[in-house]
PDB file of N, CA and C in Angstrom:
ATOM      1  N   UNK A   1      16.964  -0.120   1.634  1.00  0.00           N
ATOM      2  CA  UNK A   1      18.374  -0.030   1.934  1.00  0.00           C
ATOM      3  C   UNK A   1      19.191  -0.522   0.743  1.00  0.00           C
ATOM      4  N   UNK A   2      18.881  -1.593   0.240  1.00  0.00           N
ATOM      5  CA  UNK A   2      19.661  -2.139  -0.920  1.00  0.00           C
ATOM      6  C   UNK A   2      19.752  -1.321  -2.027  1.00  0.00           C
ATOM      7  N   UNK A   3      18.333  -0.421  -2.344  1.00  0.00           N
ATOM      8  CA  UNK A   3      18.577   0.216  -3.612  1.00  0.00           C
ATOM      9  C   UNK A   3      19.189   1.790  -3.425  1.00  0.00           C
ATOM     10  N   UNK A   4      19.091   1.917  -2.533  1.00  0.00           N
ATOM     11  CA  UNK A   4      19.578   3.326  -1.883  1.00  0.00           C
ATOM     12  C   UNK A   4      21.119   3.227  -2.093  1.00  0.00           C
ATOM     13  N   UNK A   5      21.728   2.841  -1.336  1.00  0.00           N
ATOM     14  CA  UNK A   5      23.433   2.788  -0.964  1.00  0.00           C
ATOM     15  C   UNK A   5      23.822   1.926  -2.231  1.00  0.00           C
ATOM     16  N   UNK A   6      24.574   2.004  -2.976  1.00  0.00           N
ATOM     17  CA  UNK A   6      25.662   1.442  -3.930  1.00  0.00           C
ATOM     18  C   UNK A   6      26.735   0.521  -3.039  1.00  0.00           C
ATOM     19  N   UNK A   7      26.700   0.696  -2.080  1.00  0.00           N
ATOM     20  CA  UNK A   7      27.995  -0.539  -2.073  1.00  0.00           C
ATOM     21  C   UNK A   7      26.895  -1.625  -1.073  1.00  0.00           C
ATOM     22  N   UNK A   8      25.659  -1.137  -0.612  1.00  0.00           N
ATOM     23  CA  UNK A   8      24.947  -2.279  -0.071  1.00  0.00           C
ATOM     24  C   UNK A   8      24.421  -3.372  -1.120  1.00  0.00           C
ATOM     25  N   UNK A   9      24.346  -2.482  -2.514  1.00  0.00           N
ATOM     26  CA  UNK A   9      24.200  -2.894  -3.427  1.00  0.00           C
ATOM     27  C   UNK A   9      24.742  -4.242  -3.963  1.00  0.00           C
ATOM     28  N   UNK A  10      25.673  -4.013  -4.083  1.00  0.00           N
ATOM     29  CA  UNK A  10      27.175  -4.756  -4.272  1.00  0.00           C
ATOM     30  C   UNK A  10      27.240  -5.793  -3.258  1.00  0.00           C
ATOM     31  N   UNK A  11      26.821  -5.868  -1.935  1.00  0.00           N
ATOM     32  CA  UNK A  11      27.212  -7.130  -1.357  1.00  0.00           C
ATOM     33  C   UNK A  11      26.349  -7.974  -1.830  1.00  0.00           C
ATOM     34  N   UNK A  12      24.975  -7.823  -2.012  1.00  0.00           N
ATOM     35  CA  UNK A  12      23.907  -8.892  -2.770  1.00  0.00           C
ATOM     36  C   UNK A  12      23.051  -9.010  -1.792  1.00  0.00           C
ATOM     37  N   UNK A  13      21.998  -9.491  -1.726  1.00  0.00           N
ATOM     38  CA  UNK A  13      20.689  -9.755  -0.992  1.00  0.00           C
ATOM     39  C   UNK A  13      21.032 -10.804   0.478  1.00  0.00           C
ATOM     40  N   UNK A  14      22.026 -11.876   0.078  1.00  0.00           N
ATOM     41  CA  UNK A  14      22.296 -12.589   1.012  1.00  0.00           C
ATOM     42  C   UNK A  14      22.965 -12.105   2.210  1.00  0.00           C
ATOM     43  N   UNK A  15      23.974 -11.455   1.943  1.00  0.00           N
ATOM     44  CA  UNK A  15      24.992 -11.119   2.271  1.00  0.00           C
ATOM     45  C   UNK A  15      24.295  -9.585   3.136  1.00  0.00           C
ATOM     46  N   UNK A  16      23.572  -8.885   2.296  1.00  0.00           N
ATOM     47  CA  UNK A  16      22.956  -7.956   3.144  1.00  0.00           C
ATOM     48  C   UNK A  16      21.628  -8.414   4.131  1.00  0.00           C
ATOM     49  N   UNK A  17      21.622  -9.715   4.085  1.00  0.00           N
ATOM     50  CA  UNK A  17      20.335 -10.072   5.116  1.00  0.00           C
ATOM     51  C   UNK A  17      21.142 -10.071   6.222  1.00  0.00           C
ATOM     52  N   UNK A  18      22.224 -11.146   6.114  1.00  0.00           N
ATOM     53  CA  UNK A  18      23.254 -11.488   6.970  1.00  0.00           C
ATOM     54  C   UNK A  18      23.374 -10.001   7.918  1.00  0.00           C
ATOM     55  N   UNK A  19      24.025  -9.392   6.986  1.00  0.00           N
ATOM     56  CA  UNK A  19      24.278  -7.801   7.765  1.00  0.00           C
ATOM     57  C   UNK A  19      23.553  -7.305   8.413  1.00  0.00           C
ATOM     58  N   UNK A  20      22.462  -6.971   8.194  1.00  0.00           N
ATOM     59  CA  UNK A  20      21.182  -6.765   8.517  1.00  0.00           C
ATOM     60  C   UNK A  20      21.036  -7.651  10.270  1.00  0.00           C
ATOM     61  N   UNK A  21      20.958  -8.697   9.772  1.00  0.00           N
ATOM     62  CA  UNK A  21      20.887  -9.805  11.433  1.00  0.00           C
ATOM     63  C   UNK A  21      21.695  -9.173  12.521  1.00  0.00           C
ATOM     64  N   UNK A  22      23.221  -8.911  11.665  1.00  0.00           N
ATOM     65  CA  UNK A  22      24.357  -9.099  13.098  1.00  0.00           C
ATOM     66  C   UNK A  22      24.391  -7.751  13.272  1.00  0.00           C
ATOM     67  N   UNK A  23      23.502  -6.759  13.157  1.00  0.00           N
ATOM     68  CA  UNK A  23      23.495  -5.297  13.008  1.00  0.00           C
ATOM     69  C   UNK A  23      22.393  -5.209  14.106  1.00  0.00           C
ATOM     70  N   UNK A  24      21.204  -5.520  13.575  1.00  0.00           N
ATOM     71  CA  UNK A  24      19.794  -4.916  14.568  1.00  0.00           C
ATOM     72  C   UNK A  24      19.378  -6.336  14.575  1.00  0.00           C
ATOM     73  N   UNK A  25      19.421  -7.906  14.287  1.00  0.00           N
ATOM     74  CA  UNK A  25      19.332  -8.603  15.171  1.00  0.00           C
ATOM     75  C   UNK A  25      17.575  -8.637  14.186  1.00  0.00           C
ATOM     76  N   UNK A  26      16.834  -9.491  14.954  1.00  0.00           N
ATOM     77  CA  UNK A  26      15.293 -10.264  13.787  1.00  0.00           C
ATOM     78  C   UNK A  26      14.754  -8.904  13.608  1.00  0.00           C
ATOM     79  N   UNK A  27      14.357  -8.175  14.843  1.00  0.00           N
ATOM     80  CA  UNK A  27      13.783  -6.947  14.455  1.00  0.00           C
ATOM     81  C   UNK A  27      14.256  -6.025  13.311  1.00  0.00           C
ATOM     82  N   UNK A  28      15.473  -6.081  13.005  1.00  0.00           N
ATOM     83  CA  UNK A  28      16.012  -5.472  11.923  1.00  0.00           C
ATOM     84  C   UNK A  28      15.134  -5.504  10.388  1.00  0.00           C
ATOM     85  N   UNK A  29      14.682  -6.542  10.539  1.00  0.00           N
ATOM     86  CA  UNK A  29      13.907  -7.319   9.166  1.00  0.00           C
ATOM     87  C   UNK A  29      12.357  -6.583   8.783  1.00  0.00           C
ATOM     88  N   UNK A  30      11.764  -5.967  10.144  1.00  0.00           N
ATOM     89  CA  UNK A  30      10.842  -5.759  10.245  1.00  0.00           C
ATOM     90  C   UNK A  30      10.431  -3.906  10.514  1.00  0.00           C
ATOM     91  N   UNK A  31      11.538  -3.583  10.112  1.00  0.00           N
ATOM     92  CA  UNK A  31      11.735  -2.182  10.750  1.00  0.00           C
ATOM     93  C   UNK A  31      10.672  -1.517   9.386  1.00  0.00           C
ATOM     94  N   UNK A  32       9.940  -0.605  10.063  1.00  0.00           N
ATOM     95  CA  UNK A  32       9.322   0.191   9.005  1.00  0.00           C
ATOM     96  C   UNK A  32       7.398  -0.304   8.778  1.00  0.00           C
ATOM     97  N   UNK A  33       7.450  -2.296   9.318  1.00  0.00           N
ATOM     98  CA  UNK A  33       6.660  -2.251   9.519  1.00  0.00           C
ATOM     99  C   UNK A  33       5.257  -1.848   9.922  1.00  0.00           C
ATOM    100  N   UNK A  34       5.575  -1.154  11.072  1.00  0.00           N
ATOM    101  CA  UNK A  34       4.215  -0.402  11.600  1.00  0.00           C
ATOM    102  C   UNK A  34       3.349   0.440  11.226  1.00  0.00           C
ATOM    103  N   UNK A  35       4.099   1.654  10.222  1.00  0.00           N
ATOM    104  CA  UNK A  35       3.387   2.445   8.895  1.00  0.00           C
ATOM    105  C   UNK A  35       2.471   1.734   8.086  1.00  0.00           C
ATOM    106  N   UNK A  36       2.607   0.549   7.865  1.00  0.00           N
ATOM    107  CA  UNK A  36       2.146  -0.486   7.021  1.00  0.00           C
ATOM    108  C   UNK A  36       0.705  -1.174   7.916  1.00  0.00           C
ATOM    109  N   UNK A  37       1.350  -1.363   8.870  1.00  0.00           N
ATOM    110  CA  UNK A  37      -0.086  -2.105   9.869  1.00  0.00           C
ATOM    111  C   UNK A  37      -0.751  -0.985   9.971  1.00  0.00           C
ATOM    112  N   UNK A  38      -0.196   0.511  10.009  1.00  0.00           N
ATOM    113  CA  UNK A  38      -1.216   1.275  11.151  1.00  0.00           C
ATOM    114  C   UNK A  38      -2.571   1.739   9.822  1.00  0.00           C
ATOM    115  N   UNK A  39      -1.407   2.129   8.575  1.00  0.00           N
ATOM    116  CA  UNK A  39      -2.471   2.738   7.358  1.00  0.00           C
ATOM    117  C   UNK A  39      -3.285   1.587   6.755  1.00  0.00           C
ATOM    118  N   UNK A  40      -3.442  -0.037   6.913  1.00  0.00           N
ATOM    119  CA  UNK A  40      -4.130  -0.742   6.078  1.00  0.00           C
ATOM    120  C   UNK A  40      -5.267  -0.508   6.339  1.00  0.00           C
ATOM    121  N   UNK A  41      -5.685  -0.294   7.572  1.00  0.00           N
ATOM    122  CA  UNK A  41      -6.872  -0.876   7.543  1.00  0.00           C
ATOM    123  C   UNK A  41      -7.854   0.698   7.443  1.00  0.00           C
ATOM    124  N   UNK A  42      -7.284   1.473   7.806  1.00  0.00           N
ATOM    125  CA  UNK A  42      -7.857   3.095   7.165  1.00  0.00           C
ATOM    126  C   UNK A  42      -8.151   3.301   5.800  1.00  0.00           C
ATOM    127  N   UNK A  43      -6.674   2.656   4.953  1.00  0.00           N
ATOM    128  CA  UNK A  43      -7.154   2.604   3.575  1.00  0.00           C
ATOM    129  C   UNK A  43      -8.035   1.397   2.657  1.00  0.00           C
ATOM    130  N   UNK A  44      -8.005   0.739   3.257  1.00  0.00           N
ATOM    131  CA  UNK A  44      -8.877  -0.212   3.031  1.00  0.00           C
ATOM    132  C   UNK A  44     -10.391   0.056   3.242  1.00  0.00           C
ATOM    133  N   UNK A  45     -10.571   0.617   4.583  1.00  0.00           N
ATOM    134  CA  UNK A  45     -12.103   0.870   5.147  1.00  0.00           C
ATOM    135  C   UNK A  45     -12.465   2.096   4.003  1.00  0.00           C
ATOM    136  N   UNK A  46     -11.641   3.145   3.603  1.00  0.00           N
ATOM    137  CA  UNK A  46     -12.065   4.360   2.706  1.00  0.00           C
ATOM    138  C   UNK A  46     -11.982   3.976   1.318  1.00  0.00           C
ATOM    139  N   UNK A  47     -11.358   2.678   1.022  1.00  0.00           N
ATOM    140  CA  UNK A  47     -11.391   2.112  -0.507  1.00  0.00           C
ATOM    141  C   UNK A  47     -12.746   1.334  -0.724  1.00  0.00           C
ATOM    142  N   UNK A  48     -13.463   0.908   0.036  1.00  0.00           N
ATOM    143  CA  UNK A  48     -14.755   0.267  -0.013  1.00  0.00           C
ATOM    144  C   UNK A  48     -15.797   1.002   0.044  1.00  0.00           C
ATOM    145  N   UNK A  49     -15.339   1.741   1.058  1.00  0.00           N
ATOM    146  CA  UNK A  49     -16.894   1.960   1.287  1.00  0.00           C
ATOM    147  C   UNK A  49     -17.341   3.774   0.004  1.00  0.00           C
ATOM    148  N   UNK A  50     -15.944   3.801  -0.321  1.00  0.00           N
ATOM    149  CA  UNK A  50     -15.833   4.557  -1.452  1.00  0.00           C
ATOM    150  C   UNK A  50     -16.609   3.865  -2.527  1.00  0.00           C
ATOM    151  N   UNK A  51     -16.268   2.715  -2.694  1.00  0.00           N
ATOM    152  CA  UNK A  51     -16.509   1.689  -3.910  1.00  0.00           C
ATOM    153  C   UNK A  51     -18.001   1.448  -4.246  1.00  0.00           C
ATOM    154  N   UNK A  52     -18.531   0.721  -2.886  1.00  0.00           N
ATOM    155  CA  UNK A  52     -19.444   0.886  -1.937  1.00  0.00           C
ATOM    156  C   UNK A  52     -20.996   2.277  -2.807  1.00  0.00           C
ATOM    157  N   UNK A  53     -20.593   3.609  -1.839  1.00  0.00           N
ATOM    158  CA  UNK A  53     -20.805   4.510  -2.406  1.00  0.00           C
ATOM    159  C   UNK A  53     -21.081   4.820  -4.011  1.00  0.00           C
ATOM    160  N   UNK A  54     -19.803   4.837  -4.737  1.00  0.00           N
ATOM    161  CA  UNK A  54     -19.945   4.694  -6.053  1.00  0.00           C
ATOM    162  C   UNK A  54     -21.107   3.988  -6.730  1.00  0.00           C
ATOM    163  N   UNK A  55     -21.079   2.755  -6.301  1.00  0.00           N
ATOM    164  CA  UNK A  55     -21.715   2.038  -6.785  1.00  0.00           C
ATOM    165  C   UNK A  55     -23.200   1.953  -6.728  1.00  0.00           C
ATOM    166  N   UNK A  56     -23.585   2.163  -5.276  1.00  0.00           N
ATOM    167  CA  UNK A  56     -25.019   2.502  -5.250  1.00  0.00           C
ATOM    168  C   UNK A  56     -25.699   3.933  -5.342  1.00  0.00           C
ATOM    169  N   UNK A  57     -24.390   4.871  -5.536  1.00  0.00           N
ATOM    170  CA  UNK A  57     -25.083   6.421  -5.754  1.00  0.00           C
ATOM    171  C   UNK A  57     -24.484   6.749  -7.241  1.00  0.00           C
ATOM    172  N   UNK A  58     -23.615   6.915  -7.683  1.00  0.00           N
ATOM    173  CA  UNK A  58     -23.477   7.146  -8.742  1.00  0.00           C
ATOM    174  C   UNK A  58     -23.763   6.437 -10.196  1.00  0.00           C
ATOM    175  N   UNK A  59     -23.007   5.140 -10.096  1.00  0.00           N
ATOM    176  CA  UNK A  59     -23.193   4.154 -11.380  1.00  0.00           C
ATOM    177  C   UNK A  59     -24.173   3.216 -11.175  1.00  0.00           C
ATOM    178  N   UNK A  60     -25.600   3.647 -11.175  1.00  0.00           N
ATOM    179  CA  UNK A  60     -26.603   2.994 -10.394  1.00  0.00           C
ATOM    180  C   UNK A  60     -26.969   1.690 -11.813  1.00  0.00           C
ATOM    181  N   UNK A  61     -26.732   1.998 -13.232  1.00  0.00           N
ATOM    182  CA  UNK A  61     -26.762   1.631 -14.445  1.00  0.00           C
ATOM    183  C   UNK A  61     -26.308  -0.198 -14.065  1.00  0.00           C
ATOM    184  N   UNK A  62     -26.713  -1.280 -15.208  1.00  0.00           N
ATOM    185  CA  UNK A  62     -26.065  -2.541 -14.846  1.00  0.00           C
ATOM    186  C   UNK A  62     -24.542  -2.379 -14.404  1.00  0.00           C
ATOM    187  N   UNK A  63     -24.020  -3.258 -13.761  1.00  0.00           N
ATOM    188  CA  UNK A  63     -22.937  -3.933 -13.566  1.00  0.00           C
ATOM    189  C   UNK A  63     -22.021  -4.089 -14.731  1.00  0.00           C
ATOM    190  N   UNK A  64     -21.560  -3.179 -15.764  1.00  0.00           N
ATOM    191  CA  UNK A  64     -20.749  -3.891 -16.441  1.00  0.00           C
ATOM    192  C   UNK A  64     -19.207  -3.254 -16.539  1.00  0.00           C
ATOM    193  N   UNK A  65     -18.422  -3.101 -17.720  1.00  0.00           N
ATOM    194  CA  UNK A  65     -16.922  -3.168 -17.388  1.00  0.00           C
ATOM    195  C   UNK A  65     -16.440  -1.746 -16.939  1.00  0.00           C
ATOM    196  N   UNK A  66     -17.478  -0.917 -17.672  1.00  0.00           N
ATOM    197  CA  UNK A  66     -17.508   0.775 -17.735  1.00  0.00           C
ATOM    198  C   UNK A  66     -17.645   0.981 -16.033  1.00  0.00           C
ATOM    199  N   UNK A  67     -18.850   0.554 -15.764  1.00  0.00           N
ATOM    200  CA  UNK A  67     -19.277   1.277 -14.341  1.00  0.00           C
ATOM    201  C   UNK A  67     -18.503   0.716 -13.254  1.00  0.00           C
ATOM    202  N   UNK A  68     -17.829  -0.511 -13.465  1.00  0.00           N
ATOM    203  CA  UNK A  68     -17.034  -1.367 -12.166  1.00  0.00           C
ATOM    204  C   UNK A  68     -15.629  -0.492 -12.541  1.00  0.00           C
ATOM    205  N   UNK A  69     -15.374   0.051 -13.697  1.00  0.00           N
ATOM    206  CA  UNK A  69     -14.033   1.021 -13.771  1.00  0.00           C
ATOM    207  C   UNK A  69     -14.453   2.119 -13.208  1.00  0.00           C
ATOM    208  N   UNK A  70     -15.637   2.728 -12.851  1.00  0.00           N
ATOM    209  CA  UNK A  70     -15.846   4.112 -12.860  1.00  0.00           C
ATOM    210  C   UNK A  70     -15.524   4.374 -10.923  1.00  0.00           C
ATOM    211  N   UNK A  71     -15.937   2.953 -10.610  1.00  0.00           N
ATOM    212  CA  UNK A  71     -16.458   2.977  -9.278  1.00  0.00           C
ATOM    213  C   UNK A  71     -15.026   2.403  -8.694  1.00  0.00           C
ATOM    214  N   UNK A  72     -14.196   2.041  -9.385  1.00  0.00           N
ATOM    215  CA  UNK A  72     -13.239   1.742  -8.819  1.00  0.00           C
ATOM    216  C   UNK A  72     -11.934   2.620  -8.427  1.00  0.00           C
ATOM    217  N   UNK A  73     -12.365   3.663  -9.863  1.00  0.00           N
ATOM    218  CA  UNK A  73     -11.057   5.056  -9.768  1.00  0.00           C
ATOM    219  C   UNK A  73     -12.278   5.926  -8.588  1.00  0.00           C
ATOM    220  N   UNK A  74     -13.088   6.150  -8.363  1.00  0.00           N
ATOM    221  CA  UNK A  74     -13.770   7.024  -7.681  1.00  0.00           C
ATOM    222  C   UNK A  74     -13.187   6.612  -6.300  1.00  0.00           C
ATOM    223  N   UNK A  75     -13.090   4.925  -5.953  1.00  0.00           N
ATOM    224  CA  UNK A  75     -12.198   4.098  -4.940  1.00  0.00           C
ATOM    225  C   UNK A  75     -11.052   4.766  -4.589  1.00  0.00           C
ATOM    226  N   UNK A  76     -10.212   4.401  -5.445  1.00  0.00           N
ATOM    227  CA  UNK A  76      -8.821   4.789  -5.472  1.00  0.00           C
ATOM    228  C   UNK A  76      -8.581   6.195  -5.450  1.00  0.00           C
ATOM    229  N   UNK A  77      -9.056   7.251  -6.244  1.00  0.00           N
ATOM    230  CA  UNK A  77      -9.134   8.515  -5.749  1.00  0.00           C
ATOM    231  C   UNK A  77      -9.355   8.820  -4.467  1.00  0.00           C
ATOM    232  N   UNK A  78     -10.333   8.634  -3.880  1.00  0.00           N
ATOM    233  CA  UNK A  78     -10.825   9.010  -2.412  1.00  0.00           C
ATOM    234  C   UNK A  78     -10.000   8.186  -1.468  1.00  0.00           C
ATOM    235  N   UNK A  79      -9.057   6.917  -1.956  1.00  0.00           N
ATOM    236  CA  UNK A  79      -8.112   6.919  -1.245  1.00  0.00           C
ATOM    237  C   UNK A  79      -6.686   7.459  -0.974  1.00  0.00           C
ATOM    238  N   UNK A  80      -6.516   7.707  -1.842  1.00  0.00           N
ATOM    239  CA  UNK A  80      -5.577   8.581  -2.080  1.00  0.00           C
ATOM    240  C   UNK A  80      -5.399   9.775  -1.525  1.00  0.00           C
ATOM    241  N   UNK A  81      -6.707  10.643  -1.689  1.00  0.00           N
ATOM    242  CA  UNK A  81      -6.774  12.123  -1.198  1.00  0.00           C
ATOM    243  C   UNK A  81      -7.370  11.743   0.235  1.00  0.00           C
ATOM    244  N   UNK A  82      -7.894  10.789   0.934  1.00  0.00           N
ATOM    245  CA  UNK A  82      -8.148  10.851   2.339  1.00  0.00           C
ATOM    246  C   UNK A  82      -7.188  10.152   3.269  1.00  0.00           C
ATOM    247  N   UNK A  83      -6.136   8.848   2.549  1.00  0.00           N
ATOM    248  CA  UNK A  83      -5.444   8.348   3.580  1.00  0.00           C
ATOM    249  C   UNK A  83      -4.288   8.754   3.299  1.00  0.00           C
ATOM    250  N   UNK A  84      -3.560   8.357   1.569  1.00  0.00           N
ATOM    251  CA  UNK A  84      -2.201   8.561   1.416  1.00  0.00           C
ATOM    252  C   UNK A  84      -1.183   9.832   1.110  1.00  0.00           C
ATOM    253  N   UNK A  85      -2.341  10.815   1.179  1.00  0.00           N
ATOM    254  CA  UNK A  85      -1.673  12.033   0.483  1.00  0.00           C
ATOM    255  C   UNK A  85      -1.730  12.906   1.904  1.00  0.00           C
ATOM    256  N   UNK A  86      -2.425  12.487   3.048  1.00  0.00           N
ATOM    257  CA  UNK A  86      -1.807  13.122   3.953  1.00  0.00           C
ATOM    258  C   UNK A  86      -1.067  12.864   5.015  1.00  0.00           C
TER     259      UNK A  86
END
């Protein structure tokens, strides 16, 4: 909200919490939340066990800086294309 609107801008952070309160009241603070609870733990479970994967099928080689990068974008890719991109 703050960076969106220009004149919410302008009242300042305080002043728009305030607003915020006498508008929608505590829940106001928290709005948007639930997107956040509902995708963690989906993307989390597909960032590991991605990682997981990687690690014992592909970069089977020691442990070092190369293969913990390799296994980590292979992570982040497969999260991306399975939780956040749809």
């Amino acid at each position: 909200m703050l960076q969106l609107d220009k004149s919410k801008y302008q009242m300042g952070m305080i002043n728009l919490a305030k607003e915020t309160y006498r508008n929608n009241g505590i829940l106001g603070f928290y709005r948007g939340y639930t997107a956040l609870l509902l995708f963690t733990p989906a993307k989390n479970s597909v960032r590991f066990a991605a990682y997981e994967f990687a690690s014992t099928n592909v970069f089977t080689d020691k442990k070092n800086k190369m293969s913990t990068f390799g296994c980590g974008l292979v992570a982040g890719c497969a999260e991306a294309i399975a939780v956040v991109t749809p």
